[in-house]
N, C-alpha and C. Protein backbone atom coordinates (compact mmCIF):
# COMPACT_ATOMS: atom_id res chain seq x y z
N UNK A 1 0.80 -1.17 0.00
CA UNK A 1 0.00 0.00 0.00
C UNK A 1 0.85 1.24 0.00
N UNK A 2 0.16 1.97 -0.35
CA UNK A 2 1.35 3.24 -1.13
C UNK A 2 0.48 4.35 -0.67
N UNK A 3 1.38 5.12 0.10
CA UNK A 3 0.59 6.78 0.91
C UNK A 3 0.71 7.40 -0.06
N UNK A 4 -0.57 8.23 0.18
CA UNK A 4 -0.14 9.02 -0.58
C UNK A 4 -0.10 10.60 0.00
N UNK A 5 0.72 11.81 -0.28
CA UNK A 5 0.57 12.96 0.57
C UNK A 5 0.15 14.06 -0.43
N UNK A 6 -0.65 14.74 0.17
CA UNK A 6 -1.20 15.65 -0.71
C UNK A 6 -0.69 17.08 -0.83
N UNK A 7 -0.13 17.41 -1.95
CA UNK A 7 0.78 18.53 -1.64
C UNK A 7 0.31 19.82 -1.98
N UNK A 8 -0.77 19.69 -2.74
CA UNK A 8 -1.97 20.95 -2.68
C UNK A 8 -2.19 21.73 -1.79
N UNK A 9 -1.76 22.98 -1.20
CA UNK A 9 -2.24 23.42 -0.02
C UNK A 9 -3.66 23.75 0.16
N UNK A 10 -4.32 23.86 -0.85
CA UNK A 10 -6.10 24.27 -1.18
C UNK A 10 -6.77 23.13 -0.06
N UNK A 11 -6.06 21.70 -0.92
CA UNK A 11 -6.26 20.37 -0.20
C UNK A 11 -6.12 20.73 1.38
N UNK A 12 -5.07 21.05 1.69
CA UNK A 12 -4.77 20.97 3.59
C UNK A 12 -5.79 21.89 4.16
N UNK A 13 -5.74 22.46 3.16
CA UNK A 13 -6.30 24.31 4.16
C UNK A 13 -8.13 23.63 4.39
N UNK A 14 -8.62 23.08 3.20
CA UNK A 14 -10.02 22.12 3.33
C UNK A 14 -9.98 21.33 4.41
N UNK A 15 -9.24 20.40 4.50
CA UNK A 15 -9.41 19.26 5.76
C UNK A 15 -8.77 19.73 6.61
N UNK A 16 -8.34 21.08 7.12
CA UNK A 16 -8.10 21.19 8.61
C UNK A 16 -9.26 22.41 9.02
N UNK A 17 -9.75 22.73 8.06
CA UNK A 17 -11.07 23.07 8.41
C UNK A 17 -12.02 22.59 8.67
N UNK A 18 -12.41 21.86 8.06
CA UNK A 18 -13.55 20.41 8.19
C UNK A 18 -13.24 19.70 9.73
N UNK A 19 -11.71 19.40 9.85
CA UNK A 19 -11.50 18.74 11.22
C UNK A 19 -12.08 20.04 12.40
N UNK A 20 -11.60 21.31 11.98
CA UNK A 20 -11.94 21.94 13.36
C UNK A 20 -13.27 22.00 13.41
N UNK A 21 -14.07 21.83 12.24
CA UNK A 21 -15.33 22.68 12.99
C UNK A 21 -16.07 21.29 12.53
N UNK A 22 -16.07 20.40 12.85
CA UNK A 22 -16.49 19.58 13.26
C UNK A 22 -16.81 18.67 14.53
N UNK A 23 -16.26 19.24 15.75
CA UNK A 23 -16.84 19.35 17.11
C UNK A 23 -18.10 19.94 17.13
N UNK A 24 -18.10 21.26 16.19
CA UNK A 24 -19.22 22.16 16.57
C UNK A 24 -20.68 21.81 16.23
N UNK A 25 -20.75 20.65 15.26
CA UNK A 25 -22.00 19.82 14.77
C UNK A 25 -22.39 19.30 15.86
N UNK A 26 -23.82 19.89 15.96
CA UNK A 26 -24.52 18.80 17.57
C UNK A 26 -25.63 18.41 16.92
N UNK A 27 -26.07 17.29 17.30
CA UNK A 27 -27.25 16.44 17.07
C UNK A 27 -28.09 16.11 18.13
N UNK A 28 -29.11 15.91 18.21
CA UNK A 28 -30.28 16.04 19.16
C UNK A 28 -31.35 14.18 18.46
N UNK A 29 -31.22 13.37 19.94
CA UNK A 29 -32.70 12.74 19.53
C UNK A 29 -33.71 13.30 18.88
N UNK A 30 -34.06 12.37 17.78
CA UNK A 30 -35.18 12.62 17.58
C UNK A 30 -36.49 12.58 18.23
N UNK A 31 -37.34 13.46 18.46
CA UNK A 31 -38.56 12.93 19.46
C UNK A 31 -39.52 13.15 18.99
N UNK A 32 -41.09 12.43 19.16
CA UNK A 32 -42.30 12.19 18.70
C UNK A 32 -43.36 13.35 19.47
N UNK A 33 -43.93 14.04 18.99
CA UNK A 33 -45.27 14.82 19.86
C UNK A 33 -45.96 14.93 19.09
N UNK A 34 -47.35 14.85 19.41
CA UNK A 34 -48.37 15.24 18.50
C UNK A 34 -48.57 16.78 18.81
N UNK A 35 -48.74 17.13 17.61
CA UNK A 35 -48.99 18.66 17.19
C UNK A 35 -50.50 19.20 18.31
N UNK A 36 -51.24 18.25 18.20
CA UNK A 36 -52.85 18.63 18.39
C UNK A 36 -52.82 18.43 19.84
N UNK A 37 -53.27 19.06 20.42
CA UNK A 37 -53.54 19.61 21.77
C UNK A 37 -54.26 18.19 22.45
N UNK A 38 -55.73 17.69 21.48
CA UNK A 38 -56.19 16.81 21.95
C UNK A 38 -55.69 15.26 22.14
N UNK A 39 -54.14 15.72 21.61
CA UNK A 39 -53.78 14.70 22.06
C UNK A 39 -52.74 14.48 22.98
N UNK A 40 -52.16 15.84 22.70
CA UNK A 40 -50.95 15.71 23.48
C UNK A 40 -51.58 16.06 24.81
N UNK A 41 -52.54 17.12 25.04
CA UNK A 41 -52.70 17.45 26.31
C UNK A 41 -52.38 18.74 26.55
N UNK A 42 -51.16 19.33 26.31
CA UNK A 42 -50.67 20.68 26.26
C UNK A 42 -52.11 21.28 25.38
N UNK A 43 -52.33 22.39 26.36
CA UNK A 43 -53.11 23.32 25.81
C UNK A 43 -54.60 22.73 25.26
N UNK A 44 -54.66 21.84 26.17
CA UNK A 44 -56.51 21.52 25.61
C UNK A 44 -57.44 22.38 25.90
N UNK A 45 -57.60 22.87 26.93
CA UNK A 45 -58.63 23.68 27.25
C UNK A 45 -58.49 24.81 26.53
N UNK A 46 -57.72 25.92 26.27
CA UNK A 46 -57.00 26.39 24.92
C UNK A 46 -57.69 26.36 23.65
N UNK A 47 -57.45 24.76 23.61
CA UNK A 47 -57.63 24.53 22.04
C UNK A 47 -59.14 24.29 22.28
N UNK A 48 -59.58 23.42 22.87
CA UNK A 48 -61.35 23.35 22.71
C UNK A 48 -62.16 25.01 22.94
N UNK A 49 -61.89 25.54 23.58
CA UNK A 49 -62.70 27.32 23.51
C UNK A 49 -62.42 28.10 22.54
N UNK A 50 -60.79 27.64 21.91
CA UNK A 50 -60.96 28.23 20.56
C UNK A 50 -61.75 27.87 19.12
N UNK A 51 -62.27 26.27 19.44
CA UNK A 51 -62.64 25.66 18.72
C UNK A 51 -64.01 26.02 19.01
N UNK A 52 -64.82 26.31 20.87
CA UNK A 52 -66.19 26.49 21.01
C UNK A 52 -66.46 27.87 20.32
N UNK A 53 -65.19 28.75 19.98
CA UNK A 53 -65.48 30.26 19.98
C UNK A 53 -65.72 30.36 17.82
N UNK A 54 -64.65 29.01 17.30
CA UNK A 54 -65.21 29.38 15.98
C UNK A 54 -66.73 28.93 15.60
N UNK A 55 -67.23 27.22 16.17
CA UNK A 55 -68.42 26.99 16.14
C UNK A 55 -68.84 28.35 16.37
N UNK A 56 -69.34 29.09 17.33
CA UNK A 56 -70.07 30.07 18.05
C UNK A 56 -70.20 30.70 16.80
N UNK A 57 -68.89 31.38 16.48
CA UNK A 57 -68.97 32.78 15.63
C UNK A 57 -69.27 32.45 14.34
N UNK A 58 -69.53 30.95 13.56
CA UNK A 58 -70.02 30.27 12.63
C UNK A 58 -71.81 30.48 12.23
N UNK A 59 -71.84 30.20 13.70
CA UNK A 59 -73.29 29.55 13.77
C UNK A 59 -73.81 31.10 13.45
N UNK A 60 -73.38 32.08 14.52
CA UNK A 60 -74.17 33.35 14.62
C UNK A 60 -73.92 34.21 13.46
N UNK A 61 -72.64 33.79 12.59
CA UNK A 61 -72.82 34.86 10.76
C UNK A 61 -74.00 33.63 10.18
N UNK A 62 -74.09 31.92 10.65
CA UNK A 62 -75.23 31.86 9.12
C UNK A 62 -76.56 32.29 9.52
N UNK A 63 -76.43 32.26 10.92
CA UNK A 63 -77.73 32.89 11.49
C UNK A 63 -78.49 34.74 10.81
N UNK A 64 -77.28 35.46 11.14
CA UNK A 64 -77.35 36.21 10.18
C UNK A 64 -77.55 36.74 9.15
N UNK A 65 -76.95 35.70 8.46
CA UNK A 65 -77.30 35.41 7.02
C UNK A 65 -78.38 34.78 6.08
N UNK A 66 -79.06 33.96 7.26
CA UNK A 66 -80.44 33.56 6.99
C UNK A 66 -81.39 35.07 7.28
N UNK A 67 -80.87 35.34 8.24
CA UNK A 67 -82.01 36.56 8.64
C UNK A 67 -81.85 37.81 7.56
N UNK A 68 -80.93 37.94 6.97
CA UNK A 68 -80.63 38.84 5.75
C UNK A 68 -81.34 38.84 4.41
N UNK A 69 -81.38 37.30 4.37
CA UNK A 69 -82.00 36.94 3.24
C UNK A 69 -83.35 36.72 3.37
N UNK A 70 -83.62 36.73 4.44
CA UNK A 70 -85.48 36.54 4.70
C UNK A 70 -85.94 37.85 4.69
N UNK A 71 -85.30 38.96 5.20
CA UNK A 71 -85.74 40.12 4.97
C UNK A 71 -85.74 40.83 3.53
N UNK A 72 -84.56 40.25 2.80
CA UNK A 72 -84.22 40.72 1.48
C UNK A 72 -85.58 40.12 0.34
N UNK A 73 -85.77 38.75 1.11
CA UNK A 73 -86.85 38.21 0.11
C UNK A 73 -88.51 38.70 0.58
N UNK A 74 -88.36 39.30 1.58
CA UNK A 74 -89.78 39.76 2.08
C UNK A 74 -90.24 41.40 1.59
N UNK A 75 -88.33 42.01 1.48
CA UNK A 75 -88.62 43.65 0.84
C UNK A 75 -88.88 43.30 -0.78
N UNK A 76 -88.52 42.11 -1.24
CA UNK A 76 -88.62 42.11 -2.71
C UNK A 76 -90.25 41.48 -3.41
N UNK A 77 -90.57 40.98 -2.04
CA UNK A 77 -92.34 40.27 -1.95
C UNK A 77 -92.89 42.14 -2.00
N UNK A 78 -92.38 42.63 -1.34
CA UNK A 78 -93.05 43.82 -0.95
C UNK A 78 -93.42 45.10 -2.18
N UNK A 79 -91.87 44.70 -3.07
CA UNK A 79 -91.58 45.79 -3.40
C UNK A 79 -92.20 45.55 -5.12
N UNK A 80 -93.09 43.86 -5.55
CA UNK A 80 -93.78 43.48 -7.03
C UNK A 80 -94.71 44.34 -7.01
N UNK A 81 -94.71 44.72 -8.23
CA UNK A 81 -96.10 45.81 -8.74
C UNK A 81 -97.30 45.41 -8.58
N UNK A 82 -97.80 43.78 -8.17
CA UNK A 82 -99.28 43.45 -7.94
C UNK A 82 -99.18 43.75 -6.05
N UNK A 83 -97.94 43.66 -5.49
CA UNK A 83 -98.04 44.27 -4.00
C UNK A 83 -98.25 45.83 -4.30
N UNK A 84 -97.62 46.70 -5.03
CA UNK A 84 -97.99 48.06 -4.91
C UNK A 84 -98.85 48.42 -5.11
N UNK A 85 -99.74 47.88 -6.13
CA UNK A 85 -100.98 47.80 -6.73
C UNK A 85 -102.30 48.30 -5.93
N UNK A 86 -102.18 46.36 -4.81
CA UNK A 86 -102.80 46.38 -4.03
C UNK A 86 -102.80 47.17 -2.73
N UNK A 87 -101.72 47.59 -2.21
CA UNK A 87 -101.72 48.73 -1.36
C UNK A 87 -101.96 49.97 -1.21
N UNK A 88 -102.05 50.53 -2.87
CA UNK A 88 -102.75 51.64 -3.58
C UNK A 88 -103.92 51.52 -3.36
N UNK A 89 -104.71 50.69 -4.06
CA UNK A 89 -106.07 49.83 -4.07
C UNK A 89 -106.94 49.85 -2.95
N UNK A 90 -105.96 49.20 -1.48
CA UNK A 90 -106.80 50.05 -0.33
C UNK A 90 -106.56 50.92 0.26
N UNK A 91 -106.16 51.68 -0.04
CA UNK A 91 -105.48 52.84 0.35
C UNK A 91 -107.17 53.27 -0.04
N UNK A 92 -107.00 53.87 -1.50
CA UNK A 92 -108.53 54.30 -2.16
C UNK A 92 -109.28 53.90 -1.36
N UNK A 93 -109.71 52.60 -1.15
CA UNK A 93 -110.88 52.19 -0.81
C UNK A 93 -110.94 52.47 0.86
N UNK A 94 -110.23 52.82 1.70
CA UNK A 94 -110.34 53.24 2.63
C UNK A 94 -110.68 54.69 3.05
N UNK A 95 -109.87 55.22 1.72
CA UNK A 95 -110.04 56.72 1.94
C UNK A 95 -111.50 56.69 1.50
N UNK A 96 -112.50 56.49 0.67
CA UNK A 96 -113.54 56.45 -0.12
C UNK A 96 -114.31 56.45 1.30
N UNK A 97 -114.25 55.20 1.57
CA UNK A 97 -115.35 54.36 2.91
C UNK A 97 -115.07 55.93 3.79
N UNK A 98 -113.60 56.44 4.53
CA UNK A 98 -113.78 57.23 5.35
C UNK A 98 -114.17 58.24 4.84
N UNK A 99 -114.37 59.12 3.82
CA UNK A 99 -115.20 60.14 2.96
C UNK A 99 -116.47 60.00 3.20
N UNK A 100 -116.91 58.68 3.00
CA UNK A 100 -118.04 58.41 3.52
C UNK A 100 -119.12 58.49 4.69
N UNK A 101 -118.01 57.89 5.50
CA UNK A 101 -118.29 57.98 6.64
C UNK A 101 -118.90 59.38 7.01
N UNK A 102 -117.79 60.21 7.26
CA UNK A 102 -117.71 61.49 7.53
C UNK A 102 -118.79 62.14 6.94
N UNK A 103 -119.00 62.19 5.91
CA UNK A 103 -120.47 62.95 4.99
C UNK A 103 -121.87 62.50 5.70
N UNK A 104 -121.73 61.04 5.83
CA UNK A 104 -122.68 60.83 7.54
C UNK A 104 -122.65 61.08 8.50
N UNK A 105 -121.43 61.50 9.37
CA UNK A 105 -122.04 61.96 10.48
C UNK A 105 -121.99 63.41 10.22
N UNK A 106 -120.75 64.04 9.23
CA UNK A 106 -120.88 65.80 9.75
C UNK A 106 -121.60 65.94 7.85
N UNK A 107 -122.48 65.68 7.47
CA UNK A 107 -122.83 66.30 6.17
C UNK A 107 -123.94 67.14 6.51
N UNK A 108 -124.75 67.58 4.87
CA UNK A 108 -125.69 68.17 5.15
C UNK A 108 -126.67 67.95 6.07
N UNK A 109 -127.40 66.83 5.65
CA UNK A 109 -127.87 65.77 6.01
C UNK A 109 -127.33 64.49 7.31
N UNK A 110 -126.97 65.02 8.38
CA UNK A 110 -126.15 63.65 9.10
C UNK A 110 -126.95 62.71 9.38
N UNK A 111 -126.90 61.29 9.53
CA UNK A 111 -127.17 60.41 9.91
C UNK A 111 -127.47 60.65 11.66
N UNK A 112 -128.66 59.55 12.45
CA UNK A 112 -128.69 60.04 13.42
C UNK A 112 -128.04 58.34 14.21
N UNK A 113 -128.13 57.71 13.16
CA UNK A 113 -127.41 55.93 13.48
C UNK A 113 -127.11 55.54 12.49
N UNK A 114 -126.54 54.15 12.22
CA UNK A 114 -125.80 53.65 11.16
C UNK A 114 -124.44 52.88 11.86
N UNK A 115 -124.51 51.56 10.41
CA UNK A 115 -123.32 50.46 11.03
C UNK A 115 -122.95 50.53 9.43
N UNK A 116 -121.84 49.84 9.90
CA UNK A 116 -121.41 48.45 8.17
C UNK A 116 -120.16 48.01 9.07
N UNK A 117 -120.28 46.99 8.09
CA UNK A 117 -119.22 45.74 8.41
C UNK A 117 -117.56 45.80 7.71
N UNK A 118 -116.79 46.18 8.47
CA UNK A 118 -115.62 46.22 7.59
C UNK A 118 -114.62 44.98 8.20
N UNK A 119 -113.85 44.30 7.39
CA UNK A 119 -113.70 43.17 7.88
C UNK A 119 -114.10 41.77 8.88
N UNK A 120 -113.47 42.21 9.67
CA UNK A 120 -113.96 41.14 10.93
C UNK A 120 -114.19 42.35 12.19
N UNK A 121 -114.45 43.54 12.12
CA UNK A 121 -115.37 44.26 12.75
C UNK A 121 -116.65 44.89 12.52
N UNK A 122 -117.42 45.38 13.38
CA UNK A 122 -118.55 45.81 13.42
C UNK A 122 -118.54 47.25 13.70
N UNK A 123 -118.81 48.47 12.83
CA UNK A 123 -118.27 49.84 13.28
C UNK A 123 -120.28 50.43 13.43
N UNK A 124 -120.40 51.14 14.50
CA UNK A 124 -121.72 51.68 14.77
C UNK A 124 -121.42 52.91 14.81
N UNK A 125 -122.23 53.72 14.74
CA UNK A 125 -122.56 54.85 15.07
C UNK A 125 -123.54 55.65 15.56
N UNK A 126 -123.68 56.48 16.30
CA UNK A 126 -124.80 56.66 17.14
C UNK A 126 -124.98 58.56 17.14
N UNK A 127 -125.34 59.27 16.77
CA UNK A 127 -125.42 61.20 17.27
C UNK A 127 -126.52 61.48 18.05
N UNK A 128 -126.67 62.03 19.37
CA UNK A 128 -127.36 62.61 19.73
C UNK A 128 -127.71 64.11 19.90
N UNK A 129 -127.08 64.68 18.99
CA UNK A 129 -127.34 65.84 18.35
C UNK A 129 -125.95 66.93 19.01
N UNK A 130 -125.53 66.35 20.18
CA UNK A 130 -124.11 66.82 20.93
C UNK A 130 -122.77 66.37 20.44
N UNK A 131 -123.30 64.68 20.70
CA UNK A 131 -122.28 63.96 20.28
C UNK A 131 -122.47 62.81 19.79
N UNK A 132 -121.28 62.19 19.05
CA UNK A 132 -121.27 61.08 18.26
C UNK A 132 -120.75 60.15 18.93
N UNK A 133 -121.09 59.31 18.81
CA UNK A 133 -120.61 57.79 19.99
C UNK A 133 -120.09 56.73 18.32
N UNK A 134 -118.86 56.62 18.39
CA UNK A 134 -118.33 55.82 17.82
C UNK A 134 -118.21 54.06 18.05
N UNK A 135 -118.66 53.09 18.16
CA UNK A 135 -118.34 51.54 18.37
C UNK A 135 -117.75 50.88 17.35
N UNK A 136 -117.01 50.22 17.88
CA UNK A 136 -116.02 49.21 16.94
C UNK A 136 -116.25 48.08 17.69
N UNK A 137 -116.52 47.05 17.20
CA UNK A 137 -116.72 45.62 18.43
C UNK A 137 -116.11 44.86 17.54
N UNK A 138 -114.69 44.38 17.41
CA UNK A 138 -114.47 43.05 16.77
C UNK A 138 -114.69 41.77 17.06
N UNK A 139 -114.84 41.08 15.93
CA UNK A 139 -116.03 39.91 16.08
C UNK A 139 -115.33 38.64 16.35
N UNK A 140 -113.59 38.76 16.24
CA UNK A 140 -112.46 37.61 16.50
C UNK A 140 -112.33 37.82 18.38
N UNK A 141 -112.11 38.97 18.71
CA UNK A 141 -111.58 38.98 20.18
C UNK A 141 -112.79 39.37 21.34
N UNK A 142 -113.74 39.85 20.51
CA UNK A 142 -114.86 40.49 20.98
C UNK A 142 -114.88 41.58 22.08
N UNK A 143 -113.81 42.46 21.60
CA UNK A 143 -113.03 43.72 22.20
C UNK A 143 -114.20 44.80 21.20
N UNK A 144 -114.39 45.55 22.28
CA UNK A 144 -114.96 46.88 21.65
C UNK A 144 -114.39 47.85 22.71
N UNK A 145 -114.48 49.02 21.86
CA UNK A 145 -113.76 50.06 21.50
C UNK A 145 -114.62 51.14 20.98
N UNK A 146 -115.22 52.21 21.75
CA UNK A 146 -116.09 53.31 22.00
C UNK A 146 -115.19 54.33 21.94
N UNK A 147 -115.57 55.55 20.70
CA UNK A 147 -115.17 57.13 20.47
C UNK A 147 -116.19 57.86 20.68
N UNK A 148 -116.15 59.32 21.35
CA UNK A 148 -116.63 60.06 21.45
C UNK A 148 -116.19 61.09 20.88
N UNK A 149 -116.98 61.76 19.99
CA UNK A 149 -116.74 62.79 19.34
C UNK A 149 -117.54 64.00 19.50
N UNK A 150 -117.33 65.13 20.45
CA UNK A 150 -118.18 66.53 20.49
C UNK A 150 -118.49 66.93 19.38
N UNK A 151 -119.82 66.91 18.65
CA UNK A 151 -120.06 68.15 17.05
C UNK A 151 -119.64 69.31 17.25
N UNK A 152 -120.44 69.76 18.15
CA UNK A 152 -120.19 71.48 18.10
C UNK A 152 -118.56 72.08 18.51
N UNK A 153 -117.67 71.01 18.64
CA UNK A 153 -116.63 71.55 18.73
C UNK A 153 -115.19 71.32 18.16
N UNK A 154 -116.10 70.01 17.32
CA UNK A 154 -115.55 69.47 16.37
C UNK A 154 -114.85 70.51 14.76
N UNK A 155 -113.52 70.58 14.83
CA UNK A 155 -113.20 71.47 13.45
C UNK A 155 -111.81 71.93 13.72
N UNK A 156 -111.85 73.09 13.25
CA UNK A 156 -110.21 73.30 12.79
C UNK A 156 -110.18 75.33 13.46
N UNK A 157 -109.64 75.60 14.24
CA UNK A 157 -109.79 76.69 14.33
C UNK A 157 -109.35 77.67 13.31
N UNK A 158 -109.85 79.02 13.54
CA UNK A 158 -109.75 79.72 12.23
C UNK A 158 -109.16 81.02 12.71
């Protein structure tokens, strides 16, 4: 066997570097942990309230978000031209009936009694030449509901 010596100094100046700093390499066991809390233990309680706090804050945006869209689909029920239609529609017909009304008790001619039926109530009327006695008796709760109205002092000052 035949040495051989290396007369390169590039060569020496490499391997007496390599020798020195090669103490300085440290190595460490390898060791096993699970990452997840629920298993390792570290930090469970931690990890489950952060986990109760995203459920939570989950639940309460789709909650939200249902309630967004029920309102969005109830302004857009609201807002079809056979809904505007009809809300025009009694609008008129309310104003008409109360035109009515009124021309009976304060017209030329007033009424001295008189009813009609508007929905599921019963509206009366009664003048005794002072005053007007208003009744409303609904016919679902059977709640009535009496106005008094003074004539002679009934109006708008001038």
């Amino acid at each position: 066997m035949k040495k051989v010596i290396y007369k390169n100094p590039l060569i020496k100046i490499i391997s007496s570097y390599i020798l020195l700093f090669t103490p300085l390499i440290f190595g460490d066991e390898i060791k096993f942990g699970f990452k997840s809390p629920s298993f390792s233990g570290v930090g469970t309680s931690a990890h489950y309230l952060t986990i109760e706090n995203q459920e939570f804050t989950r639940r309460e945006a789709l909650a939200a978000e249902i309630k967004a869209l029920k309102e969005a689909a109830k302004r857009e029920e609201e807002n079809t031209t056979l809904a505007r239609f009809i809300r025009n529609f009694e609008s008129r017909i309310f104003a008409q009936l109360s035109r009515q009304l009124v021309e009976q008790l304060f017209g030329e001619n007033p009424a001295t009694s008189g009813s009609f039926t508007l929905f599921d109530n019963i509206i009366t009327w009664t003048s005794d030449g002072t005053y007007i006695t208003l009744t409303i008796y609904n016919t679902l709760d059977e709640s009535t509901t009496e106005i008094t109205i003074p004539i002679g002092d009934f109006g708008f000052g001038g």
